[in-house]
PDB file of N, CA and C in Angstrom:
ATOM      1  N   UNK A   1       0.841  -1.168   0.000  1.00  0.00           N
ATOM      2  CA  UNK A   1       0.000   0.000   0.000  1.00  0.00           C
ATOM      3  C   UNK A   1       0.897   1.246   0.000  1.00  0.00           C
ATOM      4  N   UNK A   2       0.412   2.153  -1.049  1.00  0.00           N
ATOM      5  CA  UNK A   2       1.626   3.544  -1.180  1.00  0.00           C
ATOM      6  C   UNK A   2       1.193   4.298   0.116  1.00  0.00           C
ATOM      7  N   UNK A   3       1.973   5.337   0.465  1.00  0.00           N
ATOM      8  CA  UNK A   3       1.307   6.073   1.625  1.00  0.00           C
ATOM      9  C   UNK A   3       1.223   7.809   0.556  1.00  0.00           C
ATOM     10  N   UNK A   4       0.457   8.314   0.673  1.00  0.00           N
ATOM     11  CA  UNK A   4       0.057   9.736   0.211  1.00  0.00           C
ATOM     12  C   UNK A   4       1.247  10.722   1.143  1.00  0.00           C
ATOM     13  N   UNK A   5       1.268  11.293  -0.471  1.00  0.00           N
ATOM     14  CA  UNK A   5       2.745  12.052   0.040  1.00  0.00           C
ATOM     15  C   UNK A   5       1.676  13.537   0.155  1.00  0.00           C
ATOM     16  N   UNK A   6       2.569  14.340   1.297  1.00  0.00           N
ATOM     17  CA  UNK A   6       1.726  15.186   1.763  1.00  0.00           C
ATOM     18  C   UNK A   6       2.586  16.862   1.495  1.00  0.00           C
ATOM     19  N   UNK A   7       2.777  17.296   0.951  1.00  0.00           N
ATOM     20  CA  UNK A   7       3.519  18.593   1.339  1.00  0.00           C
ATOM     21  C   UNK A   7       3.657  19.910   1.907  1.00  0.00           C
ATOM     22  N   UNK A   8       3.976  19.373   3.141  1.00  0.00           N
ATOM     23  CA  UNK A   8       3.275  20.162   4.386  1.00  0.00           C
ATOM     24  C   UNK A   8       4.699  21.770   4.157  1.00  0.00           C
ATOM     25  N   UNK A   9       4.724  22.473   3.256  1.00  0.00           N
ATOM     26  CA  UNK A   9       5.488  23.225   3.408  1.00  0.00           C
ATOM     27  C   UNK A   9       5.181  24.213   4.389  1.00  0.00           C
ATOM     28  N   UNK A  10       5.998  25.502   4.656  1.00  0.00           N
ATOM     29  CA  UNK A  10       5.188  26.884   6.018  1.00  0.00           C
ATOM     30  C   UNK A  10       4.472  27.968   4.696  1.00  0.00           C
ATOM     31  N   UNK A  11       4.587  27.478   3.298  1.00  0.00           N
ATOM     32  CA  UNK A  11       4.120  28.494   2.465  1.00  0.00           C
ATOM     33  C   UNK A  11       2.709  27.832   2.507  1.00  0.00           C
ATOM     34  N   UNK A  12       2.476  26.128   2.677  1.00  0.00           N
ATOM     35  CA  UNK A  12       1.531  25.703   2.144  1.00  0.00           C
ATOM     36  C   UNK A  12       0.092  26.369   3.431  1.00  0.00           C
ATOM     37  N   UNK A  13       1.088  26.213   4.661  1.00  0.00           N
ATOM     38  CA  UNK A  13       0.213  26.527   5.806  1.00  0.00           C
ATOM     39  C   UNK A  13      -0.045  28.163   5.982  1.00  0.00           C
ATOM     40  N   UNK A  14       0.716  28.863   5.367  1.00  0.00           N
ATOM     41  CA  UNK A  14       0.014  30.484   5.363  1.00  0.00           C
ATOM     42  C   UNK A  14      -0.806  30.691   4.223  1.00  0.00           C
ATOM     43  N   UNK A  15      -0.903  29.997   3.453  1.00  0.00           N
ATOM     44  CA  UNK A  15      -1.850  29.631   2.379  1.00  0.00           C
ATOM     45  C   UNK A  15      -3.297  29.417   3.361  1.00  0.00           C
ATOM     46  N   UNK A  16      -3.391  28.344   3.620  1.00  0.00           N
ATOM     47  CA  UNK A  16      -4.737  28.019   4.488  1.00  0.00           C
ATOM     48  C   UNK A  16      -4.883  28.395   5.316  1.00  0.00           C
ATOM     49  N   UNK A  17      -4.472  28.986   6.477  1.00  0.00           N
ATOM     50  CA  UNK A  17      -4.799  30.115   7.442  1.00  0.00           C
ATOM     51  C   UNK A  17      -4.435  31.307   7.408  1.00  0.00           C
ATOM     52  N   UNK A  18      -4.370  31.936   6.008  1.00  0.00           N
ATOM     53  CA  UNK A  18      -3.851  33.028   5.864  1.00  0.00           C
ATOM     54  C   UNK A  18      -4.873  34.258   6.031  1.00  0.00           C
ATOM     55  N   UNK A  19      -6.107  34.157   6.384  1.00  0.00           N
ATOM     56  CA  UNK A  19      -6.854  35.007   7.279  1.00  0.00           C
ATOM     57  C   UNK A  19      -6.860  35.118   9.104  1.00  0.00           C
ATOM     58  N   UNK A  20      -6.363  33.855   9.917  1.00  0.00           N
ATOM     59  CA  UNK A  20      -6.005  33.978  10.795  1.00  0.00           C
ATOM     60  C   UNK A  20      -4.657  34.765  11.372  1.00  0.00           C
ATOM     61  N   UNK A  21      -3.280  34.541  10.318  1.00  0.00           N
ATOM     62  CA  UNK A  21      -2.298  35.003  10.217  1.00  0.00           C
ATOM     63  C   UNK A  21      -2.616  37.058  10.565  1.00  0.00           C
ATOM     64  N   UNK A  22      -3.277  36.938   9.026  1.00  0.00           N
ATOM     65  CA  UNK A  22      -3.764  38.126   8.692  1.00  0.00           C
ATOM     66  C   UNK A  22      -4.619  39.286  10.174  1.00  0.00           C
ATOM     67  N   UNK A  23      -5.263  38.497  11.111  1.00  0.00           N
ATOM     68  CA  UNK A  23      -5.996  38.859  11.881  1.00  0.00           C
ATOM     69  C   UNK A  23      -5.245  39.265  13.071  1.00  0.00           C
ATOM     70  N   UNK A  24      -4.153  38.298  13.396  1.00  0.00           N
ATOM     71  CA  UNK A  24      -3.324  38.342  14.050  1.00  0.00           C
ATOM     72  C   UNK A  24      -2.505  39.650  14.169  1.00  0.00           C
ATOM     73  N   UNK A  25      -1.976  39.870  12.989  1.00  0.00           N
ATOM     74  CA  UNK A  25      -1.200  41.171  12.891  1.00  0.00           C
ATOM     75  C   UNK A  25      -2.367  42.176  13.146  1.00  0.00           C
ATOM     76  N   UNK A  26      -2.976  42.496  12.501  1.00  0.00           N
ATOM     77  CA  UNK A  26      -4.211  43.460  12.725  1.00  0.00           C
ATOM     78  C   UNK A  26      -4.315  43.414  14.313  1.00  0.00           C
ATOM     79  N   UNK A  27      -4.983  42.774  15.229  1.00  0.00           N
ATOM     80  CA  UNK A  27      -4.857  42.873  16.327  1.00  0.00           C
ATOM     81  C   UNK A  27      -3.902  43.806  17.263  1.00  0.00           C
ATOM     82  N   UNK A  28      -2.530  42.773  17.070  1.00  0.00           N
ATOM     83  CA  UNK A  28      -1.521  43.519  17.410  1.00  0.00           C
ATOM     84  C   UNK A  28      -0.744  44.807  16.982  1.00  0.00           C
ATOM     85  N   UNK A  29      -1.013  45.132  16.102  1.00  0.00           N
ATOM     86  CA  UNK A  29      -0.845  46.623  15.500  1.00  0.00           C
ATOM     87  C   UNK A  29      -2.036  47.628  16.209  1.00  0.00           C
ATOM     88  N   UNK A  30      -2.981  46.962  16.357  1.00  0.00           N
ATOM     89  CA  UNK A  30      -4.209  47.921  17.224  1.00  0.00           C
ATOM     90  C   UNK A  30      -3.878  47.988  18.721  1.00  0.00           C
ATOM     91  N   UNK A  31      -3.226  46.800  19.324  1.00  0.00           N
ATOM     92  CA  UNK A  31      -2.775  46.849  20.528  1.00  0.00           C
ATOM     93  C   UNK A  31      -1.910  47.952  20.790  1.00  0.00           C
ATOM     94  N   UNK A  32      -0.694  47.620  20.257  1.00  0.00           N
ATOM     95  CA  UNK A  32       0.469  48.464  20.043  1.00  0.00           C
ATOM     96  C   UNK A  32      -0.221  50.027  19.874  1.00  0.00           C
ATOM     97  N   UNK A  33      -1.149  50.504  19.210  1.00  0.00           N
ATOM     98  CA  UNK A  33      -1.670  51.542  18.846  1.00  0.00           C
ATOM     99  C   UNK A  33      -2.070  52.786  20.077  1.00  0.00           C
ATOM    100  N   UNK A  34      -3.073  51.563  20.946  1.00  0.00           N
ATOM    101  CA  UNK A  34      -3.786  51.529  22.049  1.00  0.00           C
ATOM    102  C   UNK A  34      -2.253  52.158  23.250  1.00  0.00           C
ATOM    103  N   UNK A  35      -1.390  51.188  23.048  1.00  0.00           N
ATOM    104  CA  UNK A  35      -0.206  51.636  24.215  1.00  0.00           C
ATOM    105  C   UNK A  35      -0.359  51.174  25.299  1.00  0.00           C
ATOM    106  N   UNK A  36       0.536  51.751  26.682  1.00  0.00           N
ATOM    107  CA  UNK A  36       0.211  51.191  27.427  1.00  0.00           C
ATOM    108  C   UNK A  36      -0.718  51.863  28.236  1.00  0.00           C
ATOM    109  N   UNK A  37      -1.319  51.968  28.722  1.00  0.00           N
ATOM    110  CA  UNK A  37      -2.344  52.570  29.677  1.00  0.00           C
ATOM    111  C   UNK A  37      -1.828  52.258  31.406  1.00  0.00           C
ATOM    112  N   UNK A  38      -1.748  53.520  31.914  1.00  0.00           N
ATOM    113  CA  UNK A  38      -1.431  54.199  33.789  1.00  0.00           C
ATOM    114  C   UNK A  38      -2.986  54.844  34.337  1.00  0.00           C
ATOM    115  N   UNK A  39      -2.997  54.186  35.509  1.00  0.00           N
ATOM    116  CA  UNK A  39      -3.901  54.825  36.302  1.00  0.00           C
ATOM    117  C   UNK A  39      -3.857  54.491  37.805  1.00  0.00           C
ATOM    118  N   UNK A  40      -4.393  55.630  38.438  1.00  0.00           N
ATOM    119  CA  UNK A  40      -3.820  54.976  40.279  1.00  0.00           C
ATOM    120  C   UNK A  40      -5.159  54.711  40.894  1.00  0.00           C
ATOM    121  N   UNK A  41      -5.184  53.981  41.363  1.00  0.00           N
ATOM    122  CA  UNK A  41      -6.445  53.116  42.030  1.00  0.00           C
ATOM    123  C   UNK A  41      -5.791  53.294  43.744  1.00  0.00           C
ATOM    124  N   UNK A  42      -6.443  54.896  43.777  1.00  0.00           N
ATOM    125  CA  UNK A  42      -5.816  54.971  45.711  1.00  0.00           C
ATOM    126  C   UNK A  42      -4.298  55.137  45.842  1.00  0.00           C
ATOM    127  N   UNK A  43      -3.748  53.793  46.636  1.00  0.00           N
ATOM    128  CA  UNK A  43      -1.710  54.283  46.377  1.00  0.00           C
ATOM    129  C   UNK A  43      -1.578  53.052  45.249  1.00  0.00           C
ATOM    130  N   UNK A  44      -2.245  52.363  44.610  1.00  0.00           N
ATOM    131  CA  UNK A  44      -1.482  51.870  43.880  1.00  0.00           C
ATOM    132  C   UNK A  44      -1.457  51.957  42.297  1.00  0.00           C
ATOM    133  N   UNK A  45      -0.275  51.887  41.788  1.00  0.00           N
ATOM    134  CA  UNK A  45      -0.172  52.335  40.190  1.00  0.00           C
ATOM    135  C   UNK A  45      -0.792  50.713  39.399  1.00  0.00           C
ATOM    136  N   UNK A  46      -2.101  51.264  39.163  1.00  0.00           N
ATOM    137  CA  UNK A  46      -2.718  50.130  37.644  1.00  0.00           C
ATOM    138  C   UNK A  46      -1.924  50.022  36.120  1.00  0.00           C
ATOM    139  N   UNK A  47      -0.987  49.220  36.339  1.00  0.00           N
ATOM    140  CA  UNK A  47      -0.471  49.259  34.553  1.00  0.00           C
ATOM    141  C   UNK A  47      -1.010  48.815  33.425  1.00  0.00           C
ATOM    142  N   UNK A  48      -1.834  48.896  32.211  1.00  0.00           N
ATOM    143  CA  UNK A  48      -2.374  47.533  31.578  1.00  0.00           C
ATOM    144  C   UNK A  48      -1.474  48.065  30.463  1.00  0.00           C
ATOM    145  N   UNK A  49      -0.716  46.872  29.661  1.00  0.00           N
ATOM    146  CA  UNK A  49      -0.067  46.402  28.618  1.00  0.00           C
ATOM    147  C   UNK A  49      -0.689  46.066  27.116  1.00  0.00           C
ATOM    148  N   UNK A  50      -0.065  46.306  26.592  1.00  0.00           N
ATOM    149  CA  UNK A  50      -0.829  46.476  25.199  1.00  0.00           C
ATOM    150  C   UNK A  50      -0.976  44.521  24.957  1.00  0.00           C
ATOM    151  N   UNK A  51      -0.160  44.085  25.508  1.00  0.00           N
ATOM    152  CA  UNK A  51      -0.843  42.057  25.523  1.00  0.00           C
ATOM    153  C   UNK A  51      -1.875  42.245  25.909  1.00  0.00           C
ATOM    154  N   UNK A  52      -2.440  43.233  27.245  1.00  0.00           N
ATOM    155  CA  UNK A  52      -3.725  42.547  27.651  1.00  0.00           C
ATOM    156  C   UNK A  52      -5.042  43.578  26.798  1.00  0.00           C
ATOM    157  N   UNK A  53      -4.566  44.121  26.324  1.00  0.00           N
ATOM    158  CA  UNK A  53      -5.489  44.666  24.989  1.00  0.00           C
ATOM    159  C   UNK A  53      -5.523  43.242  23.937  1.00  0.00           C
ATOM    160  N   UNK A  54      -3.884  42.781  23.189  1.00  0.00           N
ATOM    161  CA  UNK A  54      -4.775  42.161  22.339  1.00  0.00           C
ATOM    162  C   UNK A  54      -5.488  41.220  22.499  1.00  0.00           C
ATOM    163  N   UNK A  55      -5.403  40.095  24.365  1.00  0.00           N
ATOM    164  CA  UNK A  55      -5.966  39.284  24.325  1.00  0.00           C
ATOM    165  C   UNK A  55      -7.625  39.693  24.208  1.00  0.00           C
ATOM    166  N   UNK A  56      -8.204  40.712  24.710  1.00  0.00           N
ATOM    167  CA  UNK A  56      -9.349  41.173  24.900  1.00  0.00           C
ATOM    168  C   UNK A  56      -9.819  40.994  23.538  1.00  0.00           C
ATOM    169  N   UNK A  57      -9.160  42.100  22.496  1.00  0.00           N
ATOM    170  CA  UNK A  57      -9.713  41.920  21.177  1.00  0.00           C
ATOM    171  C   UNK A  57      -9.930  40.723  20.851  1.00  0.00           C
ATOM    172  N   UNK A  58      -8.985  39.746  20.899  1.00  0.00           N
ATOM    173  CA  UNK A  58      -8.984  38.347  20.163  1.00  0.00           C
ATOM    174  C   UNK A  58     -10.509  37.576  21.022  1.00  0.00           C
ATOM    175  N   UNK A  59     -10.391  37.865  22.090  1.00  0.00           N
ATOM    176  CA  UNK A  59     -11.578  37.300  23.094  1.00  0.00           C
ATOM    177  C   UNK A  59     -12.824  37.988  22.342  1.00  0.00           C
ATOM    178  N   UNK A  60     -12.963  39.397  21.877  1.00  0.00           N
ATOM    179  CA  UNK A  60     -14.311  39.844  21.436  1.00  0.00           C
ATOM    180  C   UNK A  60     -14.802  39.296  19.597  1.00  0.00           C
ATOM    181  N   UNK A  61     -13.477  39.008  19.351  1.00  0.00           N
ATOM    182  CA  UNK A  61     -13.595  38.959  17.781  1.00  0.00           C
ATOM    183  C   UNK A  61     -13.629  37.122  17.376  1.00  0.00           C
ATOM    184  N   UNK A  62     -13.739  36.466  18.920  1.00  0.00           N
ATOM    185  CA  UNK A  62     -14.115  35.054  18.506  1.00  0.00           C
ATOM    186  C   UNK A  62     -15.693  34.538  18.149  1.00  0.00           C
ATOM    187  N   UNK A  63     -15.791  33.380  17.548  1.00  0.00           N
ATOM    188  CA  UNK A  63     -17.357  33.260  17.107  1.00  0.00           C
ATOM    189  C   UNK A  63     -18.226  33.325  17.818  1.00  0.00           C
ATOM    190  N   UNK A  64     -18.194  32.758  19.125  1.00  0.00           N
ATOM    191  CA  UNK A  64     -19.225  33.225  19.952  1.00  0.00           C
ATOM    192  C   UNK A  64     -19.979  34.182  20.625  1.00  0.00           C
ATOM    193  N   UNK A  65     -18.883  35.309  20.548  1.00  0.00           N
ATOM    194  CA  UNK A  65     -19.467  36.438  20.919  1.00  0.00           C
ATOM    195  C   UNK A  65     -19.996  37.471  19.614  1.00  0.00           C
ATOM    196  N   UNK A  66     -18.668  37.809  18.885  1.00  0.00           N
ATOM    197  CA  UNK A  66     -19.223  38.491  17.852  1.00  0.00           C
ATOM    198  C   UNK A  66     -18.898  37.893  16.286  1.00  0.00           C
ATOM    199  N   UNK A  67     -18.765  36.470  16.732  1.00  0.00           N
ATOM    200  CA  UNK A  67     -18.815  35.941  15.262  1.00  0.00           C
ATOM    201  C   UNK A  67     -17.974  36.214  14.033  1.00  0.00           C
ATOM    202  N   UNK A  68     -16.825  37.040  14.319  1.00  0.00           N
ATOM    203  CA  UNK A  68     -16.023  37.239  13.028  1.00  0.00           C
ATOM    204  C   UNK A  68     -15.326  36.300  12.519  1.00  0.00           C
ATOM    205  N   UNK A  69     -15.140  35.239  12.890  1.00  0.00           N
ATOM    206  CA  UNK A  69     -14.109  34.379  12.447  1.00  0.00           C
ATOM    207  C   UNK A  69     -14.876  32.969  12.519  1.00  0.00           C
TER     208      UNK A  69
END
């Protein structure tokens, strides 16, 4: 029995998820955009990081909530 030759190249795989790829950067360019954000809550300094922006986006832009992907 032959076995099916498969050609798993990294061109073949940005080929087929090349809207996830695509989404990805978008995100993080909006993160990055966003910056980091300071605020004092009483004596202590609140930092939020532009990671915890993009996880948020990626969290709002999954199918269950708002279905884009």
């Amino acid at each position: 029995m032959k076995r099916a030759v498969q050609n798993n190249t990294a061109w073949s795989h940005i080929k087929e998820n090349h809207k996830l790829y695509l989404s990805a950067i978008i995100i993080v360019v909006i993160a990055e955009l966003i910056g980091t954000k300071t605020f004092h809550l009483g004596t202590a300094l609140i930092i939020i990081y532009p990671m915890l922006f993009a996880i948020l986006i990626g969290i709002l832009l999954e199918p269950d909530i708002f279905g884009f992907f």
